[in-house]
C-alpha atoms as a PDB file:
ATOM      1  CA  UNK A   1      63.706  68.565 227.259  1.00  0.00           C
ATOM      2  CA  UNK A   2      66.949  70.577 227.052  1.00  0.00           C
ATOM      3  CA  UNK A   3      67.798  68.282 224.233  1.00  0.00           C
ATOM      4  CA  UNK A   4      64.747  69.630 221.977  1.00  0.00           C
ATOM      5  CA  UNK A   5      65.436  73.459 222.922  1.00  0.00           C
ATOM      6  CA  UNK A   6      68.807  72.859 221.841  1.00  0.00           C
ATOM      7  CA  UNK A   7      67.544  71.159 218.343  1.00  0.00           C
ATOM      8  CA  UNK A   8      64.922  74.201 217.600  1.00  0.00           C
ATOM      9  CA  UNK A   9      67.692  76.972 218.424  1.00  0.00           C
ATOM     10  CA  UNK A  10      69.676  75.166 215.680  1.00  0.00           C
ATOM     11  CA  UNK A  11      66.706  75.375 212.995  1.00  0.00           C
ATOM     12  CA  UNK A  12      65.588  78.757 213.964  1.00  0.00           C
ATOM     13  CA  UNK A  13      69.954  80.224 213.647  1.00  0.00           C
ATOM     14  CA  UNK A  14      69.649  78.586 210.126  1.00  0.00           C
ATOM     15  CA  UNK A  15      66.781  79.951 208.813  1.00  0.00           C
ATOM     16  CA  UNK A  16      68.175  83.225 209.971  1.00  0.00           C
ATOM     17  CA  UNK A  17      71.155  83.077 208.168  1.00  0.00           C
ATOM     18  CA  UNK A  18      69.534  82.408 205.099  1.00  0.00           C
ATOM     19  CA  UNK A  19      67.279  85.200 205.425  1.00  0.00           C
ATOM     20  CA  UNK A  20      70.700  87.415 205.694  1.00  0.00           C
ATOM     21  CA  UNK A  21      72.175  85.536 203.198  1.00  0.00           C
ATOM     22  CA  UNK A  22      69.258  86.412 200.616  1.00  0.00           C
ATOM     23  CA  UNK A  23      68.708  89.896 201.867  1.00  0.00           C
ATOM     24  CA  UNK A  24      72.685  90.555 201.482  1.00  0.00           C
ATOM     25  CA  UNK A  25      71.781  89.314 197.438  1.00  0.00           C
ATOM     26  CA  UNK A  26      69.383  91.654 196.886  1.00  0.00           C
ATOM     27  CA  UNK A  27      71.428  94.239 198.029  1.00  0.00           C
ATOM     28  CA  UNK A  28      74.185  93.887 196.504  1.00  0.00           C
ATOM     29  CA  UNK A  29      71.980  93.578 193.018  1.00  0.00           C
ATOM     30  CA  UNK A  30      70.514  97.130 193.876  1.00  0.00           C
ATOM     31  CA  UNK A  31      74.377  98.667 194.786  1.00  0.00           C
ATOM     32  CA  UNK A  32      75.764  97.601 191.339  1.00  0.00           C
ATOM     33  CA  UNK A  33      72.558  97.522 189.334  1.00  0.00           C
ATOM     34  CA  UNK A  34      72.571  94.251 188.289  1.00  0.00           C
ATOM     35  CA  UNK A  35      69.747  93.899 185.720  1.00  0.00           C
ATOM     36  CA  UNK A  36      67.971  91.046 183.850  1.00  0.00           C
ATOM     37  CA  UNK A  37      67.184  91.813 180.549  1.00  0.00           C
ATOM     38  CA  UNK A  38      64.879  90.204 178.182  1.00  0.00           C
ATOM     39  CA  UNK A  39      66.839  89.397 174.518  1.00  0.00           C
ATOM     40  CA  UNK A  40      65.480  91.576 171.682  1.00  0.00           C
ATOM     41  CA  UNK A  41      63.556  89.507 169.337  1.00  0.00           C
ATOM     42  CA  UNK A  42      64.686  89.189 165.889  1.00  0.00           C
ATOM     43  CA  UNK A  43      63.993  91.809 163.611  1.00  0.00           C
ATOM     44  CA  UNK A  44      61.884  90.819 160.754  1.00  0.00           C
ATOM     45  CA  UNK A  45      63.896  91.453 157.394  1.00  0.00           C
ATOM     46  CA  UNK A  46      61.646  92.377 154.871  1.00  0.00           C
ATOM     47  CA  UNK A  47      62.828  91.253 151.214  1.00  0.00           C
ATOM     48  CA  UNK A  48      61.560  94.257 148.387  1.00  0.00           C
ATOM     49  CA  UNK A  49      61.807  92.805 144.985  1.00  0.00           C
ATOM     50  CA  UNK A  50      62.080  95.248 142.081  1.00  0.00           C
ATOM     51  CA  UNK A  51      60.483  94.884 138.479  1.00  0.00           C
ATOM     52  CA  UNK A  52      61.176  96.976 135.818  1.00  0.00           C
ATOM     53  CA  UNK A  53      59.534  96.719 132.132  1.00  0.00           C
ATOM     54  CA  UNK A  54      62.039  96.442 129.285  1.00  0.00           C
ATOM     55  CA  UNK A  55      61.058  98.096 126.386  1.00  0.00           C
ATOM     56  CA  UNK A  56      61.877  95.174 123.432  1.00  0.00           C
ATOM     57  CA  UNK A  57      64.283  96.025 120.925  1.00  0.00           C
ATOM     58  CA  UNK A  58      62.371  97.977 117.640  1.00  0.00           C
ATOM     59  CA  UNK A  59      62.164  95.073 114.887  1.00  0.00           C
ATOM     60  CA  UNK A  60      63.703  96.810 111.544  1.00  0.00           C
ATOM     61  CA  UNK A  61      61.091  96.424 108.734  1.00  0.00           C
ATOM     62  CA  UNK A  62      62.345  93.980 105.890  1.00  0.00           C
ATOM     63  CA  UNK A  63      63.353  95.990 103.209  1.00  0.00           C
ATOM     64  CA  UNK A  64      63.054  94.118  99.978  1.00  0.00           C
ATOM     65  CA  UNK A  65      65.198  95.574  97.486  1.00  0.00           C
ATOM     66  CA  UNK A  66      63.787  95.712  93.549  1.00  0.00           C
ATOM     67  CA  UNK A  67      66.251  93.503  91.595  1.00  0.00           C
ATOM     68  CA  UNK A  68      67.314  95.632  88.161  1.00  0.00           C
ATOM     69  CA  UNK A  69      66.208  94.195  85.020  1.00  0.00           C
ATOM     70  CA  UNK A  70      68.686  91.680  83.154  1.00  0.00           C
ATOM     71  CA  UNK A  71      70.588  93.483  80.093  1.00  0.00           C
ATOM     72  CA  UNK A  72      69.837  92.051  76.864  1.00  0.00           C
ATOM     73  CA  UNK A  73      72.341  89.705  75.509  1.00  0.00           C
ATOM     74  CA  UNK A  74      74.686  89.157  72.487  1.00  0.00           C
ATOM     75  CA  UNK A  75      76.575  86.161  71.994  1.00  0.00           C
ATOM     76  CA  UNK A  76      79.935  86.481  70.084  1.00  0.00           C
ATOM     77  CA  UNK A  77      81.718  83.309  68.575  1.00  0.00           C
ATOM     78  CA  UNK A  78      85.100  83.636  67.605  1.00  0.00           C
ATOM     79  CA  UNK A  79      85.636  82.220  64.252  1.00  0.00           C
ATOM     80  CA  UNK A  80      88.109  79.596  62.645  1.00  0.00           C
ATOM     81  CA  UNK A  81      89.242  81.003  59.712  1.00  0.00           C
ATOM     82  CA  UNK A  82      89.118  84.618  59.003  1.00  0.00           C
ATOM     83  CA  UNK A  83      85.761  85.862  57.201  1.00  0.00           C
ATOM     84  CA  UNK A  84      85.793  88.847  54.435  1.00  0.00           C
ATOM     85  CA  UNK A  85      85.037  92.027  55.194  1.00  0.00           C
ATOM     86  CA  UNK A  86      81.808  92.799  56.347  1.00  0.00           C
ATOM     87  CA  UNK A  87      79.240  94.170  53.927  1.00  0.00           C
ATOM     88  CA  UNK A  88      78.546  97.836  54.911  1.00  0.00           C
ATOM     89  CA  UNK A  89      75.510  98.197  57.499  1.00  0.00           C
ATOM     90  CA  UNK A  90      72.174  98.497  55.662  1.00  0.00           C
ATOM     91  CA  UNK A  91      69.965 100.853  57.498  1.00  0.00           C
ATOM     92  CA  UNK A  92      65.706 100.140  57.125  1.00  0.00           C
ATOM     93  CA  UNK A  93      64.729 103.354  56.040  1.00  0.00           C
ATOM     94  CA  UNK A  94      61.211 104.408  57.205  1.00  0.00           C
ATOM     95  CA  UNK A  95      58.436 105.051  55.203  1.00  0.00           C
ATOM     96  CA  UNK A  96      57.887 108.109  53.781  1.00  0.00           C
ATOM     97  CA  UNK A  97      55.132 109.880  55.091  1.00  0.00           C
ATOM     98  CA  UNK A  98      53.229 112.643  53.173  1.00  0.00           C
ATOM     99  CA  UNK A  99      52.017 115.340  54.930  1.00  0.00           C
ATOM    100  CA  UNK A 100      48.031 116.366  54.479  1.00  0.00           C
ATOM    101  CA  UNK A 101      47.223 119.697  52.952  1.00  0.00           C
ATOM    102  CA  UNK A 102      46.632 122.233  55.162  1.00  0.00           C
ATOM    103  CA  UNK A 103      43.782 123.653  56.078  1.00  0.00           C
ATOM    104  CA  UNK A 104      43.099 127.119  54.756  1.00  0.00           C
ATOM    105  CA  UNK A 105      44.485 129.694  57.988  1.00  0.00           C
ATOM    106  CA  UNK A 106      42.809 132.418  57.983  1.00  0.00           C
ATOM    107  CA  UNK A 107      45.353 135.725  58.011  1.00  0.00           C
ATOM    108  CA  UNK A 108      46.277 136.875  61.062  1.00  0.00           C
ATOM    109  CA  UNK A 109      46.540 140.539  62.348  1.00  0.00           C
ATOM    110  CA  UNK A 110      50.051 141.776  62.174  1.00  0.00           C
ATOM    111  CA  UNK A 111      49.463 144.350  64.869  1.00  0.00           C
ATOM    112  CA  UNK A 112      49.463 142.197  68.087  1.00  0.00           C
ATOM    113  CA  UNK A 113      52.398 140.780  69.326  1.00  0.00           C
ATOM    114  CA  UNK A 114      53.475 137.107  68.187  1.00  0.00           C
ATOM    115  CA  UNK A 115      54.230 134.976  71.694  1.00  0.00           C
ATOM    116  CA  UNK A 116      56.919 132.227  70.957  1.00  0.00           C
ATOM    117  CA  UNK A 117      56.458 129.456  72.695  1.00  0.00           C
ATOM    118  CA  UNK A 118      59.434 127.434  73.203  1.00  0.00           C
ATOM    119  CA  UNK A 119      59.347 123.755  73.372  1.00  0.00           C
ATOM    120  CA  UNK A 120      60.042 121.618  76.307  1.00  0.00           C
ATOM    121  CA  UNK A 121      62.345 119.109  75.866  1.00  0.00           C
ATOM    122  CA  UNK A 122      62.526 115.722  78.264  1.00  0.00           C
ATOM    123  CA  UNK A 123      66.076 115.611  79.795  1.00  0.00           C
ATOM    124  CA  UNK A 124      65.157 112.262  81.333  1.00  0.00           C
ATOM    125  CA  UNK A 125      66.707 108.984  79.584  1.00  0.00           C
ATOM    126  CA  UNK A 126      64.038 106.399  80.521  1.00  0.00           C
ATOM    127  CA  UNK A 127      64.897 102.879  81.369  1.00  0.00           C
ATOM    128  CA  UNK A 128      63.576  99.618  79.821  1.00  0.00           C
ATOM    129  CA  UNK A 129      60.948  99.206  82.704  1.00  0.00           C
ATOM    130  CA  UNK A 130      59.541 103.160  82.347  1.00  0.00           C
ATOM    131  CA  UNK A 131      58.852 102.711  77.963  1.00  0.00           C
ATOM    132  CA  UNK A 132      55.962 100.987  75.875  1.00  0.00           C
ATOM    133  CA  UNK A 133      58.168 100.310  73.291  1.00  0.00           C
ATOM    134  CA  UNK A 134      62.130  99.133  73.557  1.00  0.00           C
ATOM    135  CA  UNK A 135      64.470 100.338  71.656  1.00  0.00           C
ATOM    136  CA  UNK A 136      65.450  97.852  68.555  1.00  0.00           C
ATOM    137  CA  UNK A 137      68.715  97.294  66.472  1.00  0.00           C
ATOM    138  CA  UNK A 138      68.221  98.921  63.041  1.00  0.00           C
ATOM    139  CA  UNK A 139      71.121  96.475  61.321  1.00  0.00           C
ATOM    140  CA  UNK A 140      73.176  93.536  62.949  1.00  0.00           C
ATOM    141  CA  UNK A 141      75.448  94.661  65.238  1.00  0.00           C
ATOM    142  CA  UNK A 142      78.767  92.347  64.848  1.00  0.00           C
ATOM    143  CA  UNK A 143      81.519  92.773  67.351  1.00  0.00           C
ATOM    144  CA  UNK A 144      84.852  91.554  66.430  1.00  0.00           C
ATOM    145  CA  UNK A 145      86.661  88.847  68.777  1.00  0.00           C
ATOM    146  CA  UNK A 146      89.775  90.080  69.912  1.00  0.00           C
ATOM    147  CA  UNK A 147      92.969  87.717  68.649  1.00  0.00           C
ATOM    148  CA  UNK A 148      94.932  87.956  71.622  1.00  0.00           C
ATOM    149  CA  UNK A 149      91.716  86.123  73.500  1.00  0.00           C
ATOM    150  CA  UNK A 150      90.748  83.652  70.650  1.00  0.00           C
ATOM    151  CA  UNK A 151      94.793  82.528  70.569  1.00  0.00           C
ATOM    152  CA  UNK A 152      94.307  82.195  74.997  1.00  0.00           C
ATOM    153  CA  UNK A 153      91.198  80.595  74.503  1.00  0.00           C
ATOM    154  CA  UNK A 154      89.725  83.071  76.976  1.00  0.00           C
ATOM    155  CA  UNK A 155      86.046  83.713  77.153  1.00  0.00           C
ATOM    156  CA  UNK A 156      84.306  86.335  79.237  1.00  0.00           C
ATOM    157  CA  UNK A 157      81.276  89.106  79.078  1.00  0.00           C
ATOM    158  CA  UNK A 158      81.012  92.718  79.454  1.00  0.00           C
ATOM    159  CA  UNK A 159      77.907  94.826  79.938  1.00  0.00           C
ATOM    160  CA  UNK A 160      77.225  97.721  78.621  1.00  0.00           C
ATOM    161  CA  UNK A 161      75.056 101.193  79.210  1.00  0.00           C
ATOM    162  CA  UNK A 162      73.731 103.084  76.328  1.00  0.00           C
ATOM    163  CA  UNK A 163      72.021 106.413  76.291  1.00  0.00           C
ATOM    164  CA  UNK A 164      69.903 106.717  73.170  1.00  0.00           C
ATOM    165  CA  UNK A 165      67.705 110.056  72.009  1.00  0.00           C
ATOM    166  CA  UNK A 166      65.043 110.240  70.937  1.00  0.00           C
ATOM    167  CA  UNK A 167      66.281 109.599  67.382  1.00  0.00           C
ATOM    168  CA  UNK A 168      67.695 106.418  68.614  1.00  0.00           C
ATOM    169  CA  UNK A 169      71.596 107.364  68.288  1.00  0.00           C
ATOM    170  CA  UNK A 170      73.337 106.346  70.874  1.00  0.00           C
ATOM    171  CA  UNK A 171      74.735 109.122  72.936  1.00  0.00           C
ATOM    172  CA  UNK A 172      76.886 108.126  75.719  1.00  0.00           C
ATOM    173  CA  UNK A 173      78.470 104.574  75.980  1.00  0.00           C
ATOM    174  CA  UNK A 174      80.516 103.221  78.819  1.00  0.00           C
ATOM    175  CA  UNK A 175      81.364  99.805  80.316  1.00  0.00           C
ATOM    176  CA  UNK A 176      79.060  99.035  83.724  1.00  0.00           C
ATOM    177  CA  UNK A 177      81.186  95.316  83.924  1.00  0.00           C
ATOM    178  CA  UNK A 178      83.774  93.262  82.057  1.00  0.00           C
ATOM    179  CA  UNK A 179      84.939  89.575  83.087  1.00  0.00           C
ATOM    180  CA  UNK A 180      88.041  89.434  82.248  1.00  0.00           C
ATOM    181  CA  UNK A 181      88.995  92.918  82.787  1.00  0.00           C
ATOM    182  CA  UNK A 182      90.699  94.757  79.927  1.00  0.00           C
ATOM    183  CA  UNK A 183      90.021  91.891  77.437  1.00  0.00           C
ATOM    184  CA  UNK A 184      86.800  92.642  75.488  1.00  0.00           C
ATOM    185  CA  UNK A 185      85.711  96.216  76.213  1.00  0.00           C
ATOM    186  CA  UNK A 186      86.886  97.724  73.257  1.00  0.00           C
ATOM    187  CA  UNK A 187      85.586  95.169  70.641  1.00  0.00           C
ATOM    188  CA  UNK A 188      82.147  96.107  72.059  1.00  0.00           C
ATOM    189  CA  UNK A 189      82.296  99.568  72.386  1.00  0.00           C
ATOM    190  CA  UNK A 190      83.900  99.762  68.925  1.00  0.00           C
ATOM    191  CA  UNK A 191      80.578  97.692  67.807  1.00  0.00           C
ATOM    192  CA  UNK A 192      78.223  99.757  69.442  1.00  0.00           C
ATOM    193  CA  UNK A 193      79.491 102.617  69.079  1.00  0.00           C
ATOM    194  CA  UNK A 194      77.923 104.439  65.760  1.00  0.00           C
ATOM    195  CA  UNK A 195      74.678 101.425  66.230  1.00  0.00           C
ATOM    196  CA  UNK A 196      71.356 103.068  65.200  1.00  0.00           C
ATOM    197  CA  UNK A 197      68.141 101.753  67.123  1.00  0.00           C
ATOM    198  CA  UNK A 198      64.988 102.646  66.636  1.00  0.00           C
ATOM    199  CA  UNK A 199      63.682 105.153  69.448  1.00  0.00           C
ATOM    200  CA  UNK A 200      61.678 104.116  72.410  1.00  0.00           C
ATOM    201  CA  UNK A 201      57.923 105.011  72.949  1.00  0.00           C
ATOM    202  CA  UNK A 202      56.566 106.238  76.378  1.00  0.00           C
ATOM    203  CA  UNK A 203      52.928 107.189  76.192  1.00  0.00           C
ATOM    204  CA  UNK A 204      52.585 107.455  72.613  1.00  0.00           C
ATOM    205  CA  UNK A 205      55.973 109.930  72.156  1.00  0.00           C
ATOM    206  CA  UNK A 206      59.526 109.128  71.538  1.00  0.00           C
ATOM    207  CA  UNK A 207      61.510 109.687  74.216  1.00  0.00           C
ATOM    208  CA  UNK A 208      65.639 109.321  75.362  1.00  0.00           C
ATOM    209  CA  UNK A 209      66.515 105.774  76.668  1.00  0.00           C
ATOM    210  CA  UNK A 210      68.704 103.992  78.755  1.00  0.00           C
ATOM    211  CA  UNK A 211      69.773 100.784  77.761  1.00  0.00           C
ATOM    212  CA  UNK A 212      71.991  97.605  79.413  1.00  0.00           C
ATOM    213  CA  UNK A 213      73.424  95.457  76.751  1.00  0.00           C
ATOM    214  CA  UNK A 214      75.554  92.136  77.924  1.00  0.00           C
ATOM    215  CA  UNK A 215      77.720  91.041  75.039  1.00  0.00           C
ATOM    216  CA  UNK A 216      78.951  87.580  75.509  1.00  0.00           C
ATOM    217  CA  UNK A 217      82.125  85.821  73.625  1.00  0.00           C
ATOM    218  CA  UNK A 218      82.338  82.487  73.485  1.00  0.00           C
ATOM    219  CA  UNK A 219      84.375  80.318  71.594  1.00  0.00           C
ATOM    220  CA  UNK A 220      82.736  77.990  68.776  1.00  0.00           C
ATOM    221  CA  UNK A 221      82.826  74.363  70.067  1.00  0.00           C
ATOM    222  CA  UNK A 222      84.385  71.454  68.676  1.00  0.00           C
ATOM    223  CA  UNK A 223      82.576  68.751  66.522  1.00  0.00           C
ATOM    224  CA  UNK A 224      83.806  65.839  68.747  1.00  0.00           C
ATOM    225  CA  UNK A 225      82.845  63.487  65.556  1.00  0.00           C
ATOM    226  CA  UNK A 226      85.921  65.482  63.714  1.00  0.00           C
ATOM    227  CA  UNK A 227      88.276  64.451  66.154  1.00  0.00           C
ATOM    228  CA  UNK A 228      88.035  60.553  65.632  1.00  0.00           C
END
């Protein structure tokens, strides 16, 4: 009997001391504020994507450009043996025209004022592509080739621009190109010089012109049938 006092005296000091034990945690928790804390939870990150509209890049029209017409052209040989002189140019004369009678004008009164009305002259010098009617050699235009490029055996081209009134004489001449340079451009504007063309025609009316002549020289070539 004393043995089972003994044994529940034993049971009833231990469950004691763990009821201090616990009550001393809890305490001490509360003295130095211990504190449980949940952990945050995770911040969403939100991802913004940006657009922007990007104007495309202004496409530059094609511009076609309007080639200029080809200049006439004039071949030039040079010749083997030297030729005689030239027979003077012969110029096609027009034919005469006879002016009709005129009319009867009845007299005019002296008393008012006579207007004069002066006439308006076209400055412009047309081009082949603006005229009805193209300007035409009067007499054959021969230009000479030079000795110091028949000798070389050099051949080559040069262009030129003439301004023609409305008579056809040639005004102004200059050189617009010339391969080789300084070889040829004097032989052709020697020969074109004092030309005479017959005027060009816009809407029924002579009128100035501009012309591009290309004057080739080439040397004559040789008769292989000679050489055997």
């Amino acid at each position: 009997m004393s043995g089972q006092v003994t044994h529940s005296g034993a049971e009833t000091a231990e469950k004691l001391a763990l009821t201090l034990a616990a009550s001393l945690i809890l305490h001490f928790a509360l003295i130095f504020g211990l504190q449980i804390r949940s952990a945050p939870s995770s911040s969403h990150v939100s991802r913004v994507i940006q657009a922007r509209l990007v104007e495309a890049p202004d496409i530059a029209p094609a511009v076609v450009t309007a080639q200029p017409p080809e200049p006439e052209s004039l071949v030039v040989e040079a010749q083997e043996a030297p030729l005689p002189p030239p027979d003077p140019p012969v110029f096609e004369t027009a034919a005469a025209v006879t002016p009709l009678a005129s009319a009867a004008v009845p007299e005019m009164n002296t008393s008012l004022p006579s207007i004069e009305v002066p006439l308006i002259e076209d400055p412009t010098y047309y081009p082949a592509l603006e005229v009805d009617v193209h300007p035409t050699a009067l007499q054959i235009i021969r230009p000479t080739y030079p000795d110091e490029a028949a000798s070389s055996n050099v051949t080559g081209s040069v262009v030129l621009v003439l301004l023609l009134d409305e008579s056809g004489k040639v005004q102004e001449l200059s050189v617009e190109d010339a391969n080789p340079s300084g070889m040829f451009e004097q032989s052709a504007l020697d020969a074109f010089r004092n030309a005479r063309f017959s005027p060009a025609q816009r809407n029924g009316r002579v009128v100035k012109s501009r012309m591009r002549i290309k004057v080739t020289y080439e040397l004559p070539s040789v008769d292989k049938t000679k050489q055997k």
